[in-house]
PDB file of N, CA and C in Angstrom:
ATOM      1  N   UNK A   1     -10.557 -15.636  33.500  1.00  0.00           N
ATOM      2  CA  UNK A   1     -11.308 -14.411  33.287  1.00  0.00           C
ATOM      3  C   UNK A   1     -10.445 -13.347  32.620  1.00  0.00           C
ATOM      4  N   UNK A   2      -9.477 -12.917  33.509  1.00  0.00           N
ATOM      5  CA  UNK A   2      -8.217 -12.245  32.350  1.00  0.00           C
ATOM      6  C   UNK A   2      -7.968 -12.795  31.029  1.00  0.00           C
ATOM      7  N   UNK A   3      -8.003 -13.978  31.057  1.00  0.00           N
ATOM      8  CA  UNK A   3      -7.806 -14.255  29.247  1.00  0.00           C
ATOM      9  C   UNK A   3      -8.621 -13.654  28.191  1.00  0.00           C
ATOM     10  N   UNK A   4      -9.808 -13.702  28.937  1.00  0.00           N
ATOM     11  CA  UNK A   4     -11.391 -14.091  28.208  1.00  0.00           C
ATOM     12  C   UNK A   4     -11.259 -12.622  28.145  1.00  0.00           C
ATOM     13  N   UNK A   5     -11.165 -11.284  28.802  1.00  0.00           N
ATOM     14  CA  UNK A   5     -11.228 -10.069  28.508  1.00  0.00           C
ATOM     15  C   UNK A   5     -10.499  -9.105  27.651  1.00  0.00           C
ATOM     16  N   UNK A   6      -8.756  -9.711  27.993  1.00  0.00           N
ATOM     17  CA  UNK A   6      -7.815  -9.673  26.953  1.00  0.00           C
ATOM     18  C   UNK A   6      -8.429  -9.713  25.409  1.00  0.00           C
ATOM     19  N   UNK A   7      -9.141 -11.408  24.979  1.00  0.00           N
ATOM     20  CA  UNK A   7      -8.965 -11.726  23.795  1.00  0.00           C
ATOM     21  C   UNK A   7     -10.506 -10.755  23.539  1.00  0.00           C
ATOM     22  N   UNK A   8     -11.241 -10.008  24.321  1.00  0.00           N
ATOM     23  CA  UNK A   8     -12.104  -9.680  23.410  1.00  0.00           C
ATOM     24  C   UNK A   8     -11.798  -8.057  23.227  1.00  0.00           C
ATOM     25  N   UNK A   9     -10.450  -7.411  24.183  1.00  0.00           N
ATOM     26  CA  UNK A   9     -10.429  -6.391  24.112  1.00  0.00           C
ATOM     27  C   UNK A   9      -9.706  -6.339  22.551  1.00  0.00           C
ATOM     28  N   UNK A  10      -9.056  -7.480  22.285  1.00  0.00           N
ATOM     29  CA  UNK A  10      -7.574  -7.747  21.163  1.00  0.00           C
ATOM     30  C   UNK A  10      -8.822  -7.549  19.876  1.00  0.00           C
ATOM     31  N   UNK A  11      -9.788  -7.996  19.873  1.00  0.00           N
ATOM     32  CA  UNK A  11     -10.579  -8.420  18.913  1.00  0.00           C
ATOM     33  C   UNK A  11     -11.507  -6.998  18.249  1.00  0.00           C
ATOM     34  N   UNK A  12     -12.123  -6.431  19.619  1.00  0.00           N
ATOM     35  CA  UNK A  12     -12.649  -5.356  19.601  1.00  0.00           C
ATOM     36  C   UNK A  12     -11.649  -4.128  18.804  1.00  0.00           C
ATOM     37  N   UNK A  13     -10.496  -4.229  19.006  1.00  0.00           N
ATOM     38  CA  UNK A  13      -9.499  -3.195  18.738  1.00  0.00           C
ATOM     39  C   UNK A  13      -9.325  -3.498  17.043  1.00  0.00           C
ATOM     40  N   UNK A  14      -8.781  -4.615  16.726  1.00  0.00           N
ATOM     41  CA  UNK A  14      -8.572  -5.134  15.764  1.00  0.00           C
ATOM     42  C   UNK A  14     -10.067  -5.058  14.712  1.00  0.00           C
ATOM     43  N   UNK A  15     -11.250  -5.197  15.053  1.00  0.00           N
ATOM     44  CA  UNK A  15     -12.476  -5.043  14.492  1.00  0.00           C
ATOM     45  C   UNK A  15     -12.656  -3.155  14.430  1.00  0.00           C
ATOM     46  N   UNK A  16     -12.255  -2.131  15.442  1.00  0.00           N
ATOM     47  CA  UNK A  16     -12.036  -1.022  15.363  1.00  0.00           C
ATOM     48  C   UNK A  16     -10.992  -0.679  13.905  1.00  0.00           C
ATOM     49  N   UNK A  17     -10.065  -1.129  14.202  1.00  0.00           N
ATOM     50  CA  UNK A  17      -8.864  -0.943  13.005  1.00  0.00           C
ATOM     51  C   UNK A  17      -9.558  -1.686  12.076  1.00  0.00           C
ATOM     52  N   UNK A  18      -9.863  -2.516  11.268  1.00  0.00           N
ATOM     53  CA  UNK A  18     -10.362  -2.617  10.173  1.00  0.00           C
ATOM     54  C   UNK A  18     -11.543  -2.011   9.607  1.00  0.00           C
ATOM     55  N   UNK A  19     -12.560  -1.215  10.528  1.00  0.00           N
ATOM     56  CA  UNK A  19     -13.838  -0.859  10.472  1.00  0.00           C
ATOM     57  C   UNK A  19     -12.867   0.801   9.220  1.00  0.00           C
ATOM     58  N   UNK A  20     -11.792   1.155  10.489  1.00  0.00           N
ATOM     59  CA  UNK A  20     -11.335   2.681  10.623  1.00  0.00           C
ATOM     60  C   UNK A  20     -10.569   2.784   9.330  1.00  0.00           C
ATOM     61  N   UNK A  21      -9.944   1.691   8.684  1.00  0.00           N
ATOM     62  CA  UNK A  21      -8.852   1.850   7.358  1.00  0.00           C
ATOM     63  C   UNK A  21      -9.925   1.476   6.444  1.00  0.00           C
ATOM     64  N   UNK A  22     -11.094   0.577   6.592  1.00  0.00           N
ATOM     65  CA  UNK A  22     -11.734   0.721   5.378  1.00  0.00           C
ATOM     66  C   UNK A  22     -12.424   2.833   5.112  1.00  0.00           C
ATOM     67  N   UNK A  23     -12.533   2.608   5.946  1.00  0.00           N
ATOM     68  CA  UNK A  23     -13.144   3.829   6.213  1.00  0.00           C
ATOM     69  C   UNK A  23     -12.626   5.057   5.471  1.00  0.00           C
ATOM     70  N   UNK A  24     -11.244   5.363   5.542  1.00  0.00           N
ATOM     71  CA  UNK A  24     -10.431   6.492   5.527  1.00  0.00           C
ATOM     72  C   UNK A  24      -9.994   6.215   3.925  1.00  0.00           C
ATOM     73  N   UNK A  25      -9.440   4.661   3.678  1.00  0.00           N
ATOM     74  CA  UNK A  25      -9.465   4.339   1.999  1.00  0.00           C
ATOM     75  C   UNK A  25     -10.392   4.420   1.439  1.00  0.00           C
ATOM     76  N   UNK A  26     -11.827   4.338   1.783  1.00  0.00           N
ATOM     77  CA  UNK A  26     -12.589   4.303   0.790  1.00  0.00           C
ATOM     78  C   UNK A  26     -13.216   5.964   0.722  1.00  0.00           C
ATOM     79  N   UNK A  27     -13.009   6.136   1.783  1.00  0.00           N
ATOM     80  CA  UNK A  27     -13.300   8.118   1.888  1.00  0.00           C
ATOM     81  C   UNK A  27     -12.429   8.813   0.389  1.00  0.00           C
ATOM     82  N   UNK A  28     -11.253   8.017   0.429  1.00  0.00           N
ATOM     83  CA  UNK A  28      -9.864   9.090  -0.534  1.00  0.00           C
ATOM     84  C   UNK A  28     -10.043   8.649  -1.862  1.00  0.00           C
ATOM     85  N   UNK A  29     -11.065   7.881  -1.821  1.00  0.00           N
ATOM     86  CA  UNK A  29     -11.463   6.438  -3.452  1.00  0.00           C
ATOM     87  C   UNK A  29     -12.889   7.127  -3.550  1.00  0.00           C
ATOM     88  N   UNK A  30     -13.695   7.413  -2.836  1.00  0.00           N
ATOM     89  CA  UNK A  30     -14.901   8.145  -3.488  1.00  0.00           C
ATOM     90  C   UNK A  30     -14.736   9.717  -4.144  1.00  0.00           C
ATOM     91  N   UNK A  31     -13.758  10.370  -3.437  1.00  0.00           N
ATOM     92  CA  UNK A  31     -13.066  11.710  -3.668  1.00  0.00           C
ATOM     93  C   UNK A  31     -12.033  11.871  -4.031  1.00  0.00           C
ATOM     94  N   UNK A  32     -11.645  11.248  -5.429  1.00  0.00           N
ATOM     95  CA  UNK A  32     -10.115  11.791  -5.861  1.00  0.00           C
ATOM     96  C   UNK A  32     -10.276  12.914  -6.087  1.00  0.00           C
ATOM     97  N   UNK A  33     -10.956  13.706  -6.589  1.00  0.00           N
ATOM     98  CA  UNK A  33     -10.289  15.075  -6.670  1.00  0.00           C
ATOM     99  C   UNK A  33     -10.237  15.361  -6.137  1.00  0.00           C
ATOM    100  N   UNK A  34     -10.920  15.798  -4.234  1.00  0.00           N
ATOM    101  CA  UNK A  34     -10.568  16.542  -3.462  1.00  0.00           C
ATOM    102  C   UNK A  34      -9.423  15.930  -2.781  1.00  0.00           C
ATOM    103  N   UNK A  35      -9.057  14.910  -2.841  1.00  0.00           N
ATOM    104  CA  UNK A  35      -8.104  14.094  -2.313  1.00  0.00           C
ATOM    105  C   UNK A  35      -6.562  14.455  -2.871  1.00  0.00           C
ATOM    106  N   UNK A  36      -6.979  14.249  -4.377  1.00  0.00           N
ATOM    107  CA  UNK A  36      -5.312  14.814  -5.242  1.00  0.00           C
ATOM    108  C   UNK A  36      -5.501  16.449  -4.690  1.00  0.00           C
ATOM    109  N   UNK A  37      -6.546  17.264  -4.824  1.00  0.00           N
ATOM    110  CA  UNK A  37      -6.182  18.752  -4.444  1.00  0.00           C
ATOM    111  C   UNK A  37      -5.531  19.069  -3.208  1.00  0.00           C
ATOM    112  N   UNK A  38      -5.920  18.366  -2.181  1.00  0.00           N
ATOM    113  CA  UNK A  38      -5.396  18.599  -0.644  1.00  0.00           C
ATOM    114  C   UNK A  38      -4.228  17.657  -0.508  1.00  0.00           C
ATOM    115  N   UNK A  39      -3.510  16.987  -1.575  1.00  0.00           N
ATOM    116  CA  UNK A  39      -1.841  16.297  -1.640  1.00  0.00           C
ATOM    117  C   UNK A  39      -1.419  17.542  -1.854  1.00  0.00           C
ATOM    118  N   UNK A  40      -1.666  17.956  -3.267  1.00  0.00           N
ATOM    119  CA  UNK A  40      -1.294  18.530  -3.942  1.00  0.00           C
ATOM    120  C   UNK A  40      -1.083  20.132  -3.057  1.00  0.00           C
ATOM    121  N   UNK A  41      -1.215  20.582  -2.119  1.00  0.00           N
ATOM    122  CA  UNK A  41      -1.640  21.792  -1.078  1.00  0.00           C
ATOM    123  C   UNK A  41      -0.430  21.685  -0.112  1.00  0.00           C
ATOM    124  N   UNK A  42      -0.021  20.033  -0.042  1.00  0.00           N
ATOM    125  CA  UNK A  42       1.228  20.039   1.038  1.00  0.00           C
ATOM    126  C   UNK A  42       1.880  20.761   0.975  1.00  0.00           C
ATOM    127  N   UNK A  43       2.930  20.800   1.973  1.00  0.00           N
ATOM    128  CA  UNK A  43       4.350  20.969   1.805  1.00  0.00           C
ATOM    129  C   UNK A  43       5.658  20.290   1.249  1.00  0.00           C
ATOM    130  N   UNK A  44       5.174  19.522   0.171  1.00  0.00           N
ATOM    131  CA  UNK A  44       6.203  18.544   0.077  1.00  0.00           C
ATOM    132  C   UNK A  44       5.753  18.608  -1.374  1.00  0.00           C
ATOM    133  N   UNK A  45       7.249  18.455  -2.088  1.00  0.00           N
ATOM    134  CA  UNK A  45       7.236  18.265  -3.628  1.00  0.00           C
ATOM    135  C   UNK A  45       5.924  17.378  -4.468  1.00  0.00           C
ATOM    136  N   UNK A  46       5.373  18.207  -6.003  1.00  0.00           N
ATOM    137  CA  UNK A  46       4.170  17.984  -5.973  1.00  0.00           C
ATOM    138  C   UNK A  46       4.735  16.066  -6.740  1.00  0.00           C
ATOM    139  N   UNK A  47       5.937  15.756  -7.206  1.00  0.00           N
ATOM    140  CA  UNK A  47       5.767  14.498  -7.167  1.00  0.00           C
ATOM    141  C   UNK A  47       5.295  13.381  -6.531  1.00  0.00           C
ATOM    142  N   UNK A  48       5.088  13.811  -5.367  1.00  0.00           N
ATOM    143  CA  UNK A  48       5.271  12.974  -3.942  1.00  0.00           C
ATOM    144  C   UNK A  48       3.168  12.608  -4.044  1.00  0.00           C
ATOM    145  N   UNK A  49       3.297  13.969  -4.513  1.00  0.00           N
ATOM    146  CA  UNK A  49       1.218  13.900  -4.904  1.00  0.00           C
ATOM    147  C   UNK A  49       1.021  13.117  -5.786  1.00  0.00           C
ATOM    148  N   UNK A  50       1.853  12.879  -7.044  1.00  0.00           N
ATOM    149  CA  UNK A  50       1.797  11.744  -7.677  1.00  0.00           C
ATOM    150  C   UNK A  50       1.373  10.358  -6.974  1.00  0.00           C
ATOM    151  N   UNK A  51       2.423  10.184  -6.290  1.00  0.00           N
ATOM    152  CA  UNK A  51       2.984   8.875  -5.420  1.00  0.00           C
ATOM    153  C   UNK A  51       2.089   8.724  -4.418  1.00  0.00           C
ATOM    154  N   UNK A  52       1.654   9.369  -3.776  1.00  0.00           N
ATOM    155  CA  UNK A  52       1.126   8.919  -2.350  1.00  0.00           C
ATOM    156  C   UNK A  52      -0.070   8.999  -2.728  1.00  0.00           C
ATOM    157  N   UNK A  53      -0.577   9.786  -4.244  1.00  0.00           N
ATOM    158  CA  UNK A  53      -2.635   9.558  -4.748  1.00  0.00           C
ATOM    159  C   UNK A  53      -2.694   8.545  -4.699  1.00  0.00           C
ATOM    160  N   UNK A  54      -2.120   7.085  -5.226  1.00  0.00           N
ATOM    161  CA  UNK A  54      -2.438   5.992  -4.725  1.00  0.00           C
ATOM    162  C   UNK A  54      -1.735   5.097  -3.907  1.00  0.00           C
ATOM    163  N   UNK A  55      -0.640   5.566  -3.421  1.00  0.00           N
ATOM    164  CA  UNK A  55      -0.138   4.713  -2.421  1.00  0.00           C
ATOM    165  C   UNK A  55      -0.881   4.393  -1.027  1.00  0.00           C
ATOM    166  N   UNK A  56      -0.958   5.722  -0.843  1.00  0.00           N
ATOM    167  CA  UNK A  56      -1.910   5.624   0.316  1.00  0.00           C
ATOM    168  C   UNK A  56      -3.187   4.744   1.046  1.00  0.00           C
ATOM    169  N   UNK A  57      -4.267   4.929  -0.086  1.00  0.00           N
ATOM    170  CA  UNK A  57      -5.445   4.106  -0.463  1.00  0.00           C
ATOM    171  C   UNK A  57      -4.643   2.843  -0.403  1.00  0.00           C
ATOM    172  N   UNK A  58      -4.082   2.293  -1.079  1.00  0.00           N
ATOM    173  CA  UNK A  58      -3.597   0.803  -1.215  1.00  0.00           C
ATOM    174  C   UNK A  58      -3.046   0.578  -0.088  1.00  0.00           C
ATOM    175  N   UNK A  59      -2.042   1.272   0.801  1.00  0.00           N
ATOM    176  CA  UNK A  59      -1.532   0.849   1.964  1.00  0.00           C
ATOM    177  C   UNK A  59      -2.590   0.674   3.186  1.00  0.00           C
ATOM    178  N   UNK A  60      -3.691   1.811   2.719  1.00  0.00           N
ATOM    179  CA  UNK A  60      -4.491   1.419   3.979  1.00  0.00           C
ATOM    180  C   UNK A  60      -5.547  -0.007   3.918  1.00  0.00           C
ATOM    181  N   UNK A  61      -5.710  -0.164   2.652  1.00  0.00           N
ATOM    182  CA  UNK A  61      -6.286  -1.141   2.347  1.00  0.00           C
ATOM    183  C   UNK A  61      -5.755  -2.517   2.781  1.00  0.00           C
ATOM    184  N   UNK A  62      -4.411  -2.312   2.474  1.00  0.00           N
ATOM    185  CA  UNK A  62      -3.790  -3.454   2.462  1.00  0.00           C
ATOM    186  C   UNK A  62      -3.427  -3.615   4.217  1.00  0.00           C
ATOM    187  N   UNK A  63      -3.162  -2.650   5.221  1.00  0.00           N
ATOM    188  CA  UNK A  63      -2.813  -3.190   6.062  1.00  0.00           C
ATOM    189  C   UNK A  63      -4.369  -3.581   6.757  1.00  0.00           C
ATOM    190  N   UNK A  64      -5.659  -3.161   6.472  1.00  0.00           N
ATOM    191  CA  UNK A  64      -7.166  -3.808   6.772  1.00  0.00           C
ATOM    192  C   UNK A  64      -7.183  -5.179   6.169  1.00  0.00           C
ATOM    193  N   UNK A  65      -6.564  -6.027   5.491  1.00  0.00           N
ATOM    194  CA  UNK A  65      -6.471  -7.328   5.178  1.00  0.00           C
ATOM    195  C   UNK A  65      -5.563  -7.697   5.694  1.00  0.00           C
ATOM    196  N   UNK A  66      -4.748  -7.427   6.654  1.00  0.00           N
ATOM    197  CA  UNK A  66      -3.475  -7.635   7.446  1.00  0.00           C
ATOM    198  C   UNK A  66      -4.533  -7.693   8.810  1.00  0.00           C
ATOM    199  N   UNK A  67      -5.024  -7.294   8.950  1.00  0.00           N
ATOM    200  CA  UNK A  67      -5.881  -7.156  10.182  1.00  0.00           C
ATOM    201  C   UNK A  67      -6.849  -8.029  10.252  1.00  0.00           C
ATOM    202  N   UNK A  68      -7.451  -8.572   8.876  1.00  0.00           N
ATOM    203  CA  UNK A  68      -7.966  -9.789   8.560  1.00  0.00           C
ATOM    204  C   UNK A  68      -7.431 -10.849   8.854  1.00  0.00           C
ATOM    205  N   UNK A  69      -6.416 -10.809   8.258  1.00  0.00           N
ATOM    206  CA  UNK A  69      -5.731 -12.197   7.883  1.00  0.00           C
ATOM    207  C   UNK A  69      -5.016 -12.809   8.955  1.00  0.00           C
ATOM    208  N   UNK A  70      -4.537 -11.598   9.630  1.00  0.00           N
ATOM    209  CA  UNK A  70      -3.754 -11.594  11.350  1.00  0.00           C
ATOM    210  C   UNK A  70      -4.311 -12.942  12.200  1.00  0.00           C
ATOM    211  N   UNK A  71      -5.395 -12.678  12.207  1.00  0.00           N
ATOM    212  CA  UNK A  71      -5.726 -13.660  13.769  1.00  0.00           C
ATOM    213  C   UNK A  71      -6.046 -14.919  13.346  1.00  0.00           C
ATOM    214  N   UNK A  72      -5.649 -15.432  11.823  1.00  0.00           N
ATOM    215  CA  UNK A  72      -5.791 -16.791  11.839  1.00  0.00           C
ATOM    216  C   UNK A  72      -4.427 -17.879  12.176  1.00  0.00           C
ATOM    217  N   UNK A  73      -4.731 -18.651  13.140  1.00  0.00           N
ATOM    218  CA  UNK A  73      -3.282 -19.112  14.148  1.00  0.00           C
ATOM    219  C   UNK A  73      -2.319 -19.286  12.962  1.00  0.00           C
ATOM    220  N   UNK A  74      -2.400 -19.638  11.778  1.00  0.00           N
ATOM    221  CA  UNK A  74      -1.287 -20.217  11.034  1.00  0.00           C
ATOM    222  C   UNK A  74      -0.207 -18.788  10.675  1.00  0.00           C
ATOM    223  N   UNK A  75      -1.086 -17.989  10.485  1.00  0.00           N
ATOM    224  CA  UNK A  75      -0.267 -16.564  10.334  1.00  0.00           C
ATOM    225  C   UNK A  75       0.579 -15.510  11.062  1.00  0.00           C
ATOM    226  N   UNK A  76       0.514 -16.254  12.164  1.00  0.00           N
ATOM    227  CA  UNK A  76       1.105 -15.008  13.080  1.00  0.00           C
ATOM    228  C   UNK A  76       2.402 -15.387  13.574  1.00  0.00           C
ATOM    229  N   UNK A  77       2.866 -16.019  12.308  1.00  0.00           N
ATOM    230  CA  UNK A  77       4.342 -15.862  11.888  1.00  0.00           C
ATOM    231  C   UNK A  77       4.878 -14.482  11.412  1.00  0.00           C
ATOM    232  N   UNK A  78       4.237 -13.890  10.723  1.00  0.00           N
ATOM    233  CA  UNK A  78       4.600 -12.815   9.674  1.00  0.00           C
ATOM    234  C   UNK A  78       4.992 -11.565  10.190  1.00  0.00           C
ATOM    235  N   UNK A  79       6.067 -11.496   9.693  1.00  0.00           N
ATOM    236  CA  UNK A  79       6.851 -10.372   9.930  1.00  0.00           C
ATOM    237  C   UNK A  79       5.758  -9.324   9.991  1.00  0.00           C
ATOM    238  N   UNK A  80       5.081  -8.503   9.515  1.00  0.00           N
ATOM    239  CA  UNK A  80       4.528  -7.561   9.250  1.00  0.00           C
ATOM    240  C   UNK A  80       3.026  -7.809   9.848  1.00  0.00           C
ATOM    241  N   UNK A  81       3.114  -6.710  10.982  1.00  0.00           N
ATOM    242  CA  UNK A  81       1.897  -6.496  12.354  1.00  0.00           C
ATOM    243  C   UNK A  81       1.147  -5.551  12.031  1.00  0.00           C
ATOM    244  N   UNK A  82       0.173  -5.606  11.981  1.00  0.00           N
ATOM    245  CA  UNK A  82      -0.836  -4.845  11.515  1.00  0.00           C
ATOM    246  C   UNK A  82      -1.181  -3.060  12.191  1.00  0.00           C
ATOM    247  N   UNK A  83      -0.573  -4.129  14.025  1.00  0.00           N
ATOM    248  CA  UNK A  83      -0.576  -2.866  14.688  1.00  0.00           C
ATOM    249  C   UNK A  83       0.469  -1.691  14.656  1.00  0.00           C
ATOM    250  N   UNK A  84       1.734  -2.564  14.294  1.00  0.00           N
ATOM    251  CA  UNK A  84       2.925  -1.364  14.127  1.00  0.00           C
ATOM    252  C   UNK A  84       2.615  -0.804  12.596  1.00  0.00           C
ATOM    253  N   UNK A  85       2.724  -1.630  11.746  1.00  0.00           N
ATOM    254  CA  UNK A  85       2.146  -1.113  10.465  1.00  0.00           C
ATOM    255  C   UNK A  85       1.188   0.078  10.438  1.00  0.00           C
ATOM    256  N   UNK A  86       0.101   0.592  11.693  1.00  0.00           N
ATOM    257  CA  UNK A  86      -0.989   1.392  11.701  1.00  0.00           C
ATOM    258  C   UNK A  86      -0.322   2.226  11.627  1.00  0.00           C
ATOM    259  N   UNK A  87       0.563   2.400  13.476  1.00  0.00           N
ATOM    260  CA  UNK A  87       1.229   2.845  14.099  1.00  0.00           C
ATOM    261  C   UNK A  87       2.375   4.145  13.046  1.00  0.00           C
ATOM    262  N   UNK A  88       2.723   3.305  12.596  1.00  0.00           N
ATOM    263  CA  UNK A  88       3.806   4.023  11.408  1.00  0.00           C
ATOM    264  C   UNK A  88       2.863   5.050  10.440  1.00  0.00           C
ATOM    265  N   UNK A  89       1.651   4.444   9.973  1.00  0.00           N
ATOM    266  CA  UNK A  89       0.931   5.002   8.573  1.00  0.00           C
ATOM    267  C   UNK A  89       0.430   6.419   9.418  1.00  0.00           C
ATOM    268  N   UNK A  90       0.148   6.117  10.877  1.00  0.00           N
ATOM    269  CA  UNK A  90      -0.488   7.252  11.636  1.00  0.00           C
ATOM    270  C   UNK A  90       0.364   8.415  11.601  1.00  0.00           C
ATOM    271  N   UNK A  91       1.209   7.995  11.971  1.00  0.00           N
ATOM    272  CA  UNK A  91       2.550   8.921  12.807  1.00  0.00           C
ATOM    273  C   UNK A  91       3.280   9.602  11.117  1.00  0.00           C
TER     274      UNK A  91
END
């Protein structure tokens, strides 16, 4: 019974996180301009607005196919966890 609740809490979370990064990438991909304007507003050199207009989008994208790709048994070799990966993009 503990297993069985575990794997659907793991699943539920993991189906949360991919629902939440498509979400937030495709929010910053329908709105580049308001997206480059509010980089561009930081505190941080406006190169960095260059860099992170599309880094961002792509990283979140990319770690939602990490979240995909995660729970198939052959993969969860890979260095790179979807959950610390969030973890980091959050923080």
């Amino acid at each position: 019974m503990k297993t069985t609740a575990s794997h659907i809490t793991i699943i539920s979370i993991r189906a949360f996180m991919i629902l939440f990064w498509v979400y937030v990438a495709l929010d910053k991909l329908w709105n580049l301009d308001g997206f480059y304007a509010a980089l561009v507003q930081q505190p941080f050199p406006d190169w960095w607005a260059d860099l992170l207009f599309w880094l961002l989008p792509l990283m979140e994208l990319g770690i939602m196919l990490l979240f995909s790709i995660y729970s198939f048994k052959g993969l969860k070799h890979l260095s790179l966890n979807p959950f610390l990966l969030s973890a980091a993009l959050l923080i």
